[in-house]
C-alpha atoms as a PDB file:
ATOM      1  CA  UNK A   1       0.000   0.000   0.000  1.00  0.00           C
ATOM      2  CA  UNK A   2       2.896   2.463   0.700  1.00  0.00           C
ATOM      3  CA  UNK A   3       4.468   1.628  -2.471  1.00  0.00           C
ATOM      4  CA  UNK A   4       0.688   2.573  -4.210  1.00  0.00           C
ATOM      5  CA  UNK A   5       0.780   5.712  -2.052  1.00  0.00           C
ATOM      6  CA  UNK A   6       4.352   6.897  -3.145  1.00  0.00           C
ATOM      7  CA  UNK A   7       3.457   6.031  -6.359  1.00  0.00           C
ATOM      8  CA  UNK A   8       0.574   8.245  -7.056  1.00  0.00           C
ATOM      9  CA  UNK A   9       2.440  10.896  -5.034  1.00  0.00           C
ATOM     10  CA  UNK A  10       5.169  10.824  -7.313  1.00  0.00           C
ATOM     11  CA  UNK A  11       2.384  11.048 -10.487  1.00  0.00           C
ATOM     12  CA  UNK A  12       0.872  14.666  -9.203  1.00  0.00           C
ATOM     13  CA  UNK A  13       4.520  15.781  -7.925  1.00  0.00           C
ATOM     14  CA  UNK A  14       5.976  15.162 -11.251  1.00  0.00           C
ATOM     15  CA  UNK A  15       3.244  16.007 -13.227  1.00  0.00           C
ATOM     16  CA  UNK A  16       3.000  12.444 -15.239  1.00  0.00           C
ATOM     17  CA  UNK A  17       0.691  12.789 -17.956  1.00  0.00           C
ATOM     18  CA  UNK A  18      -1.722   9.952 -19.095  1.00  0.00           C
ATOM     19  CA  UNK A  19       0.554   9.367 -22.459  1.00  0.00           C
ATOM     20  CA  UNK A  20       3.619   9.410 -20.388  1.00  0.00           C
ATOM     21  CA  UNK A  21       1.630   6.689 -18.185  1.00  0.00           C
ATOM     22  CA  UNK A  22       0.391   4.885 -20.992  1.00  0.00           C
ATOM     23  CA  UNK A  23       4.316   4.365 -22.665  1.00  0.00           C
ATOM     24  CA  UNK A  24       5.264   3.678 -19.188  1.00  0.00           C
ATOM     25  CA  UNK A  25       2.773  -0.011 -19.832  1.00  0.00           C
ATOM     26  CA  UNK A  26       3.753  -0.372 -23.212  1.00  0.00           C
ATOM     27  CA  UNK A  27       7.656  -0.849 -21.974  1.00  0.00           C
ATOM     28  CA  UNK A  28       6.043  -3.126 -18.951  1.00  0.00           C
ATOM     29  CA  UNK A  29       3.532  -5.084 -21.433  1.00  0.00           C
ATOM     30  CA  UNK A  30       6.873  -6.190 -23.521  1.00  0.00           C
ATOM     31  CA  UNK A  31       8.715  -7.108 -20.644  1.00  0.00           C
ATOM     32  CA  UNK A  32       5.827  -9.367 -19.866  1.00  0.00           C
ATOM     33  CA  UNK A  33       6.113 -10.803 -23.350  1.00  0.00           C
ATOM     34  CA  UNK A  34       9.891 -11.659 -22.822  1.00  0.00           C
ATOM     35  CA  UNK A  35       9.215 -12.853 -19.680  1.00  0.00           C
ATOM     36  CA  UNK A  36       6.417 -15.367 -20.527  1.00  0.00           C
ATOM     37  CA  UNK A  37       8.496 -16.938 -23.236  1.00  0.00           C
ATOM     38  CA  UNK A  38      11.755 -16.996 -20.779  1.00  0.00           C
ATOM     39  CA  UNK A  39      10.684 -18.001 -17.143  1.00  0.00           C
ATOM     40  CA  UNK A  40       9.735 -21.663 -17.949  1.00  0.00           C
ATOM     41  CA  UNK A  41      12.701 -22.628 -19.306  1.00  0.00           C
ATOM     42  CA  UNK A  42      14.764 -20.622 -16.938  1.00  0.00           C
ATOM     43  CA  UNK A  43      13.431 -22.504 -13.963  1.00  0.00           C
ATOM     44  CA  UNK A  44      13.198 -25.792 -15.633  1.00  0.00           C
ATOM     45  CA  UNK A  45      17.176 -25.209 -16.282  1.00  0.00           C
ATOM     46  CA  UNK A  46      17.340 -24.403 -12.584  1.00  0.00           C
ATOM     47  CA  UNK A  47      15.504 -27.180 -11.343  1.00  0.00           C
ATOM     48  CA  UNK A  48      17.542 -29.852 -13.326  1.00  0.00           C
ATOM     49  CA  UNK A  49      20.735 -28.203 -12.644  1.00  0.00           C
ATOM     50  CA  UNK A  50      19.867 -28.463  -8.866  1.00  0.00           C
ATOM     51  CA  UNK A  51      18.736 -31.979  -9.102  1.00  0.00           C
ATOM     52  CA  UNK A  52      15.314 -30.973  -8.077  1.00  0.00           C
ATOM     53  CA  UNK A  53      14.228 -32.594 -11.054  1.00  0.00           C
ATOM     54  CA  UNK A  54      15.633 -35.591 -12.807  1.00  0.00           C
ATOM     55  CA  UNK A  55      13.435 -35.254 -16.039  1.00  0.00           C
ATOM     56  CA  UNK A  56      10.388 -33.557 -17.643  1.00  0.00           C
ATOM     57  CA  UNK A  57       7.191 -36.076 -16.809  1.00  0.00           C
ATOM     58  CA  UNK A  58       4.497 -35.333 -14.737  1.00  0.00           C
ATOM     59  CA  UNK A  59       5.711 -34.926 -11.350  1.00  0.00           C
ATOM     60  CA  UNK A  60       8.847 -32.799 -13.167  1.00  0.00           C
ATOM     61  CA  UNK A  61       6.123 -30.594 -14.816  1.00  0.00           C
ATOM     62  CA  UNK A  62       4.146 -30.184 -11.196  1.00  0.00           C
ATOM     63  CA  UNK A  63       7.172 -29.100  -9.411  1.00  0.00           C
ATOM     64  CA  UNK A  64       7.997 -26.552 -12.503  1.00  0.00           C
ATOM     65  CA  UNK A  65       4.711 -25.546 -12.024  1.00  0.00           C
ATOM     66  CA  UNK A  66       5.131 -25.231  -8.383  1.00  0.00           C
ATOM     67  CA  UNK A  67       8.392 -23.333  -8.268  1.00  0.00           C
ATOM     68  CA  UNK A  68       6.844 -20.640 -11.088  1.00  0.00           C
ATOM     69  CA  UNK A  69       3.899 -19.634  -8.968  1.00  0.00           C
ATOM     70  CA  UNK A  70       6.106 -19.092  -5.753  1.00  0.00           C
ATOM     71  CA  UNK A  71       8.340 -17.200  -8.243  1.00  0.00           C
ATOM     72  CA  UNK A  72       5.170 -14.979  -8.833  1.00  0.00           C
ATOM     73  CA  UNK A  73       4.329 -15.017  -5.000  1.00  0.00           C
ATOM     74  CA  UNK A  74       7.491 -13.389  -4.109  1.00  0.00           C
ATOM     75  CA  UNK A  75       7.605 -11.263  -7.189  1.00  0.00           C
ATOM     76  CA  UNK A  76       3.894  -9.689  -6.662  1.00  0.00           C
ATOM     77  CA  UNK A  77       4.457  -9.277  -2.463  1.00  0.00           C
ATOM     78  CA  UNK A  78       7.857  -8.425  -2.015  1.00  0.00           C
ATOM     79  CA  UNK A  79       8.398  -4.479  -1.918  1.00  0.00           C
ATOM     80  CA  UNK A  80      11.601  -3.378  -2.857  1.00  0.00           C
ATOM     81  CA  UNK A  81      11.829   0.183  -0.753  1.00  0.00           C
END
């Protein structure tokens, strides 16, 4: 909530404009794009290279699963200020 707060603050302090706003998202909405096509295989790399996983087959695909949404978690709670 803080972070929201600052956020808007900063919007009316700076006067950010609605275009400037709206280029802001287009630079977020194609780091999204890379991101999608990248995290999968990124964590599947990490898994196997831990020895989490041993292969790709169901219970390989659950814990991929697994380990992406608690990527998300922390991603989507943790505040960085």
């Amino acid at each position: 909530m803080r972070n929201t707060l600052q956020i808007m603050n900063d919007i009316g302090k700076y006067n950010i404009t609605t275009e400037e706003l709206d280029k802001a998202l287009s630079v977020v909405d194609k780091v999204v794009d890379y991101y999608e096509e990248h995290i999968h295989s990124t964590v599947m790399d990490q898994m196997f290279d831990s020895g989490v996983i041993t292969e790709t087959d169901d219970k390989g695909m659950a814990l991929i699963n697994y380990a992406k949404s608690e990527l998300l978690n922390k991603l989507n709670t943790n505040d960085p200020r």
